[in-house]
Structure formats: structure tokens, C-alpha cells
N, C-alpha and C. Protein backbone atom coordinates (compact mmCIF):
# COMPACT_ATOMS: atom_id res chain seq x y z
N UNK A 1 -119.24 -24.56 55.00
CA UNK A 1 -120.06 -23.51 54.43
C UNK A 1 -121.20 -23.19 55.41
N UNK A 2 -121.49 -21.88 55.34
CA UNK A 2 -122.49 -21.76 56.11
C UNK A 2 -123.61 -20.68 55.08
N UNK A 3 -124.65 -21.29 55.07
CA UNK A 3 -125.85 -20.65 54.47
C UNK A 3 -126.54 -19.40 55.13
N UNK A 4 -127.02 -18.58 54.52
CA UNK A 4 -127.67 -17.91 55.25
C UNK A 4 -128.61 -17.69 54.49
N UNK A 5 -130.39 -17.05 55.27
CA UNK A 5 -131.37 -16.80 54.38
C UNK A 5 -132.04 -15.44 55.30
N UNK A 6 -132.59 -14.69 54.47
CA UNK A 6 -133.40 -13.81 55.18
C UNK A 6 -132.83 -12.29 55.52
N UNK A 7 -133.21 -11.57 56.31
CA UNK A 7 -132.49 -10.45 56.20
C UNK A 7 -131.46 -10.26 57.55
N UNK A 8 -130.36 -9.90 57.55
CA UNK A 8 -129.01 -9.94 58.38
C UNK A 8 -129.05 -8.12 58.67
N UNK A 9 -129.69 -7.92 60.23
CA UNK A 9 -130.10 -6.87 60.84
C UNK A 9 -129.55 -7.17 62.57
N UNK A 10 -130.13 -6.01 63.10
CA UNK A 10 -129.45 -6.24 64.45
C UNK A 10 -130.05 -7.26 65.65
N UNK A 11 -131.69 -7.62 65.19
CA UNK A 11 -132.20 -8.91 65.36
C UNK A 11 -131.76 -9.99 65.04
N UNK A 12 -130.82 -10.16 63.93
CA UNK A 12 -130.31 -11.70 63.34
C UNK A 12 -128.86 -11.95 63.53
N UNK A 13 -128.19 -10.43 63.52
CA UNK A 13 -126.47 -10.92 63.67
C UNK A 13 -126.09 -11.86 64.59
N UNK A 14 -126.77 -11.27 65.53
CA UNK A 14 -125.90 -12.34 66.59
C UNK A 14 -126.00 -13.93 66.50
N UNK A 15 -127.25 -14.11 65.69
CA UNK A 15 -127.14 -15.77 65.21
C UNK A 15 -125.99 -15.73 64.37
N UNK A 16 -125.77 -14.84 63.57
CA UNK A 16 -124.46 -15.22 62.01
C UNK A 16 -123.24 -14.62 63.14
N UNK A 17 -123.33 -14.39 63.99
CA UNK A 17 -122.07 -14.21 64.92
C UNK A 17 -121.77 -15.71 65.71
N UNK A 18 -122.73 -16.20 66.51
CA UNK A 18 -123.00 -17.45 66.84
C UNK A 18 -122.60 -18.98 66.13
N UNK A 19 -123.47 -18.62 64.63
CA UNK A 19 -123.36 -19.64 63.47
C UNK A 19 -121.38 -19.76 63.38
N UNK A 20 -121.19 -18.59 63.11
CA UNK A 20 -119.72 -18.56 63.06
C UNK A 20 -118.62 -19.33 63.87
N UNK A 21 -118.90 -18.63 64.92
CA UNK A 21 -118.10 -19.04 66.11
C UNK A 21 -118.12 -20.60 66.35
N UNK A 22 -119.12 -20.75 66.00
CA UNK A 22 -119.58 -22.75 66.30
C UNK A 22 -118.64 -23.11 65.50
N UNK A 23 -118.68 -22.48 64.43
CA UNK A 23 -117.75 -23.34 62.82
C UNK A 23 -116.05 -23.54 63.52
N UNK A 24 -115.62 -21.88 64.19
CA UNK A 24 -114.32 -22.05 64.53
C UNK A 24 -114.15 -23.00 65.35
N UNK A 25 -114.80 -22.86 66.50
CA UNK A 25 -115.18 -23.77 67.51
C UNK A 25 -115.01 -25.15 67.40
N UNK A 26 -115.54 -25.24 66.46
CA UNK A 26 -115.48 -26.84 66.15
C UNK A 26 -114.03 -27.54 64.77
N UNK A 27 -113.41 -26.27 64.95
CA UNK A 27 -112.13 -26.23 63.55
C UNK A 27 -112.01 -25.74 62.41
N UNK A 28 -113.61 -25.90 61.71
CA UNK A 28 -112.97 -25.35 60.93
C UNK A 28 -112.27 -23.83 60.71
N UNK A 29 -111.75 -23.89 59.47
CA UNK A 29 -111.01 -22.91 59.42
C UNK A 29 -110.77 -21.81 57.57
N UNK A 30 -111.54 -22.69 57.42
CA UNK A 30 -112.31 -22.24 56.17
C UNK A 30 -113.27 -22.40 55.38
N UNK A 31 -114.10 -20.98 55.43
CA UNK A 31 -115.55 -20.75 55.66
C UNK A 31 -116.05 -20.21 54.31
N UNK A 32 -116.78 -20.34 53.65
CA UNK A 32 -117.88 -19.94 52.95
C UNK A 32 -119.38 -19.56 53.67
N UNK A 33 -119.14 -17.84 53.51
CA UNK A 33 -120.76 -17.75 54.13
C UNK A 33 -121.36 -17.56 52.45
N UNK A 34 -122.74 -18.19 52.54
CA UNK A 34 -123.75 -18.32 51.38
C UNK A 34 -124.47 -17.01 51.45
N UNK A 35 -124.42 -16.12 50.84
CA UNK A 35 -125.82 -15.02 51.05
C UNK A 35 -126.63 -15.35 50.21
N UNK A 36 -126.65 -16.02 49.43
CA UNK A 36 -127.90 -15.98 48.13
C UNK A 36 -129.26 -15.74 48.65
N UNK A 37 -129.23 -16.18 50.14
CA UNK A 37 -130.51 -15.94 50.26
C UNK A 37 -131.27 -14.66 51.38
N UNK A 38 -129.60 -13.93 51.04
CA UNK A 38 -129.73 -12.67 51.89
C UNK A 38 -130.34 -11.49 51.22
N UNK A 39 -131.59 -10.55 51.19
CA UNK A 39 -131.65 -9.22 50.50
C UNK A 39 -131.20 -7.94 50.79
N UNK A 40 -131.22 -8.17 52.17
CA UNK A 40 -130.57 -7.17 53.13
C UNK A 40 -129.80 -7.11 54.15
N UNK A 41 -128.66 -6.05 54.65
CA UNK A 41 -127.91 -6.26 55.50
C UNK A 41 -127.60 -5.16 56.19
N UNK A 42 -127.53 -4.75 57.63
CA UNK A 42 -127.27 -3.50 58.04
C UNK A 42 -125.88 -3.07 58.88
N UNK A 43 -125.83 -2.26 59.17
CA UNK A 43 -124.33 -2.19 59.57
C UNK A 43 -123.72 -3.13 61.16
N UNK A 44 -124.80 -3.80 61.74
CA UNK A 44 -124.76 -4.61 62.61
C UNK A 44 -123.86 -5.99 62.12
N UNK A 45 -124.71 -6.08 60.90
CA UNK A 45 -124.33 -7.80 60.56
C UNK A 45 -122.85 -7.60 59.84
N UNK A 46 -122.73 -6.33 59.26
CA UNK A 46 -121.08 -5.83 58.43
C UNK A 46 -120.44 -6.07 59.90
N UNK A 47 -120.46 -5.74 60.66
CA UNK A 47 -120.23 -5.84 62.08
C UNK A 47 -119.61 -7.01 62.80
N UNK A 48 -120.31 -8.10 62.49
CA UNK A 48 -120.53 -9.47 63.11
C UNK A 48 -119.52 -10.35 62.01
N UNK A 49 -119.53 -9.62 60.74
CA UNK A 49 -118.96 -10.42 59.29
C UNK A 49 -117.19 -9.99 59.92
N UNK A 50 -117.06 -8.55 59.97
CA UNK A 50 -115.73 -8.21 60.16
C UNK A 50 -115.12 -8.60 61.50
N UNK A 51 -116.08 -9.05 62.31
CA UNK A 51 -115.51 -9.32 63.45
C UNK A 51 -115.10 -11.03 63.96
N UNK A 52 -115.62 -11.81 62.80
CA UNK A 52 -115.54 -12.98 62.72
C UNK A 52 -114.61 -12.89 61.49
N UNK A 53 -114.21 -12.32 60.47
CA UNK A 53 -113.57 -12.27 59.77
C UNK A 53 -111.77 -12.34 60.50
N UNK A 54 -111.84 -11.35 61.68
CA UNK A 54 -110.55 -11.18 62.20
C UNK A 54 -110.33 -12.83 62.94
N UNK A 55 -111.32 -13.13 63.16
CA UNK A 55 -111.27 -13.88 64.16
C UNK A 55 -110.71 -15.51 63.42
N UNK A 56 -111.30 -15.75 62.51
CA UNK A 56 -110.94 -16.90 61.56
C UNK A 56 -109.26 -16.45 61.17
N UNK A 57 -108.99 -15.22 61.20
CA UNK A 57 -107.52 -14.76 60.75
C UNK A 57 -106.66 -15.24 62.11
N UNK A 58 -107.29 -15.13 63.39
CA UNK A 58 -106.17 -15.42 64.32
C UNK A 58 -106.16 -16.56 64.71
N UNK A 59 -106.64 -17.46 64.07
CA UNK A 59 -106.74 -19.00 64.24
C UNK A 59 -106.10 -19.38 63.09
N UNK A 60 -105.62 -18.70 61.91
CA UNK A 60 -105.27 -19.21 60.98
C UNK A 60 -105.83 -19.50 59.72
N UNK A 61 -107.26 -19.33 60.14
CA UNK A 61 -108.23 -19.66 58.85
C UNK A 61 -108.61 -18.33 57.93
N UNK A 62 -109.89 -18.29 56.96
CA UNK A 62 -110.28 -17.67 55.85
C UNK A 62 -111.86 -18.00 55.82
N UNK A 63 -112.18 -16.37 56.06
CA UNK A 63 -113.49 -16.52 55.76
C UNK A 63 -113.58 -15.81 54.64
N UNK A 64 -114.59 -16.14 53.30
CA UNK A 64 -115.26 -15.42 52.50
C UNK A 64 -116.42 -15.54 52.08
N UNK A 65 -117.01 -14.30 51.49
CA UNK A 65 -118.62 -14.46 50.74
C UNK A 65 -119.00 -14.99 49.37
N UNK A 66 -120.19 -15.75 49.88
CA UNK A 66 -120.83 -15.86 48.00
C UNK A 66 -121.54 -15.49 47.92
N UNK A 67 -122.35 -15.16 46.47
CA UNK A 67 -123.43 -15.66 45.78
C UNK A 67 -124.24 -14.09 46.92
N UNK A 68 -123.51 -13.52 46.89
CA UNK A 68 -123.90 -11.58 47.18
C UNK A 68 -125.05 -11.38 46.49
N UNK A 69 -126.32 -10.74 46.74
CA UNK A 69 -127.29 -10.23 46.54
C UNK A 69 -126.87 -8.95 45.84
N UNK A 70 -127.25 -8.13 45.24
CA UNK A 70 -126.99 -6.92 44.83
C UNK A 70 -126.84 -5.78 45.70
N UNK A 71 -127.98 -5.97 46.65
CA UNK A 71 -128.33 -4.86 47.54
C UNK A 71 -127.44 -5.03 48.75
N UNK A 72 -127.00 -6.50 48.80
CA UNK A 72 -125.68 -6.75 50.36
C UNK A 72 -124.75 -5.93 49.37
N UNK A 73 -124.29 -6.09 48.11
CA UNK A 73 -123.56 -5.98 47.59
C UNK A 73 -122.75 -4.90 47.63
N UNK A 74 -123.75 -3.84 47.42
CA UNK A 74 -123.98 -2.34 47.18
C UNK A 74 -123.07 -2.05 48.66
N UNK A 75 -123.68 -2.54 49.93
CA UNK A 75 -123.11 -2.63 50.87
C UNK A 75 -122.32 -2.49 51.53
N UNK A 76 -121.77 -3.52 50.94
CA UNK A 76 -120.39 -4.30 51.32
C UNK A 76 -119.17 -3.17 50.68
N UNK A 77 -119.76 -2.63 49.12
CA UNK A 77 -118.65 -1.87 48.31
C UNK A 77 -118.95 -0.18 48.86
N UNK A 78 -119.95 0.42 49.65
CA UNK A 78 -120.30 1.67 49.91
C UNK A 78 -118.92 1.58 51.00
N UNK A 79 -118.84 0.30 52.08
CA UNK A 79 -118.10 0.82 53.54
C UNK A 79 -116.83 -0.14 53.09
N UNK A 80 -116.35 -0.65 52.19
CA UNK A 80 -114.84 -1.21 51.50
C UNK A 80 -115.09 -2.34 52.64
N UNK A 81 -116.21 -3.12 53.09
CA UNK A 81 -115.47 -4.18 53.31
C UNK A 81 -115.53 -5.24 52.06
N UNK A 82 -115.56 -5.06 50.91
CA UNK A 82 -115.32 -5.84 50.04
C UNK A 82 -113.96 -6.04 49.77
N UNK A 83 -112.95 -5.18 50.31
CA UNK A 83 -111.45 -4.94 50.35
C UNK A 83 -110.92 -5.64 50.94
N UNK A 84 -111.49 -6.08 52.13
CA UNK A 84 -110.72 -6.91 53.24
C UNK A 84 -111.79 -8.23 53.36
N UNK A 85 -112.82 -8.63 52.74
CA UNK A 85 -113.18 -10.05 52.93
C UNK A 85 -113.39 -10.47 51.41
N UNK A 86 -113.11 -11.68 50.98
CA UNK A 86 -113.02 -11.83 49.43
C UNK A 86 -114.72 -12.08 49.02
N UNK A 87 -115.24 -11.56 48.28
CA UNK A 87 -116.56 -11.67 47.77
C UNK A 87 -116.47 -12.69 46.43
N UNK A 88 -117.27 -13.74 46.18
CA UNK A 88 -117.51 -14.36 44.71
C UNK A 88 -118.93 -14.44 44.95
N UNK A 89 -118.75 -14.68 43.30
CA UNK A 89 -119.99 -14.72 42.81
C UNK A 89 -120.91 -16.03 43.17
N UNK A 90 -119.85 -17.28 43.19
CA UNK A 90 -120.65 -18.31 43.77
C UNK A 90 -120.17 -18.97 44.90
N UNK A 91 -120.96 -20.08 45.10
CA UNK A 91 -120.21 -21.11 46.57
C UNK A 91 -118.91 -21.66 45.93
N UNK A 92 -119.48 -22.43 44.92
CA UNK A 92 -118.35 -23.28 43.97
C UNK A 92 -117.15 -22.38 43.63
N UNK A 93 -117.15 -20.84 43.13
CA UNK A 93 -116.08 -20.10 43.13
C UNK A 93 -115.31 -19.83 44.20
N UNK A 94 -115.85 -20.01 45.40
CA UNK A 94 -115.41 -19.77 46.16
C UNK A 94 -114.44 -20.61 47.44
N UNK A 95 -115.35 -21.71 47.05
CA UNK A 95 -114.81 -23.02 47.59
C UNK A 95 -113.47 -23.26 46.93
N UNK A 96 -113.48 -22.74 45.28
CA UNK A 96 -112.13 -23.45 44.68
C UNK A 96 -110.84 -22.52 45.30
N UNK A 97 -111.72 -21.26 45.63
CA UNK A 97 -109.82 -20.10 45.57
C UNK A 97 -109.58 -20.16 47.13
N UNK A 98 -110.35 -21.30 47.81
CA UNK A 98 -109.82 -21.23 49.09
C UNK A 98 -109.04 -22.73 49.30
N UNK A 99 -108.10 -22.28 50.11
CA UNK A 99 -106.47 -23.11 50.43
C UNK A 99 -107.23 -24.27 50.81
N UNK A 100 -106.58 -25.22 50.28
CA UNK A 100 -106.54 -26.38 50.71
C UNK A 100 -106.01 -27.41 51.94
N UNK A 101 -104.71 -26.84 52.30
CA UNK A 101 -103.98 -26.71 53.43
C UNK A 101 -104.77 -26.78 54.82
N UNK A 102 -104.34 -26.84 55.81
CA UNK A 102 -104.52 -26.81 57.07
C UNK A 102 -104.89 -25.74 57.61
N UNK A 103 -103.98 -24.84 56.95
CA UNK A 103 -104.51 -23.34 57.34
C UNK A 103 -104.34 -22.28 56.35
N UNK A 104 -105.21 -20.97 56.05
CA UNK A 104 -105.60 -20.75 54.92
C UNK A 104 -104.07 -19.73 55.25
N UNK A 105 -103.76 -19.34 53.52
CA UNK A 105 -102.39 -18.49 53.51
C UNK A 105 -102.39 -17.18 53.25
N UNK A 106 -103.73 -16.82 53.28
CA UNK A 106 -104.07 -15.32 53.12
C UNK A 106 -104.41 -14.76 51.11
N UNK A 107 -104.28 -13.81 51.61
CA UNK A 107 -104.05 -13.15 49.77
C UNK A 107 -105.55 -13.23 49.05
């Protein structure tokens, strides 16, 4: 899991691009990013999310979001990437609908 706090702009992506990459980097392969403690997000960090999103896909893994702020929220559902990365409501929801396996199986 990876937490995040604060606001996710074109000053901060590249850490949640960074944060990411370390995770693959180091194996894993299925990710929980935390927003709870995100209020805002701009089309940089949608950016950095979808581009690490592909990226956990060609290794085999699964990234998804929790615990969405309203206003990421709004976001996320204005430009459909809520379509292509799975959003829950919490960590714990999210932790459960992800594969257990070695490598995540999509869907």
C-alpha cells in the first residue's frame, strides 16, 4: 500500500510517480494507493496514476484506489479514469478484491 497525503499537482506527481515505481521495483505487484488524505488532484498526477497504472499491467500486477476524497473523486469520474483503474471506498475494500496470486488476473 502506498499512502498518500496532501495535494497531488505537478509539484508532487513525480514523487507518486517515483513512490510507485520503487513499489514495482522492488516486486510488488499489487498496489493500493491510499488517497484519504488527498483533497486535490490535477491532471498531472491523473497522469502519473495512468501511467503507472499501465505499467503495474506489464509486469503483471494491479494497481487500485482508496478511500477517494470527493473532490479526487469528481475527477477521476469527469476524465473516465475511474473506468480503467478500480476505485473503493476503503484500503480494507480494496485489499480484499485484489488477487491473491502471484500476479494479479485483471477484471
Amino acid at each position: 500500500m502506498l499512502e498518500v497525503r496532501g495535494e497531488l499537482d505537478m509539484a508532487t506527481s513525480p514523487q507518486l510517480r517515483d513512490g510507485l515505481q520503487r513499489l514495482v521495483d522492488a516486486g510488488d505487484r499489487r498496489v493500493v494507493v491510499d488517497l484519504a488524505g488527498v483533497g486535490f488532484m490535477d491532471s498531472s498526477a491523473l497522469g502519473a496514476l495512468v501511467m503507472m497504472f499501465k505499467t503495474f499491467g506489464q509486469v503483471g500486477g494491479r494497481l487500485c484506489l482508496a478511500a477517494v476524497q470527493p473532490a479526487v473523486r469528481s475527477v477521476l469520474t469527469v476524465t473516465s479514469v475511474d473506468r480503467v483503474i478500480h476505485v473503493y471506498d476503503s484500503v480494507p475494500a480494496a485489499e480484499a478484491d485484489l488477487p491473491s496470486g502471484n500476479g494479479a488476473t485483471g477484471g
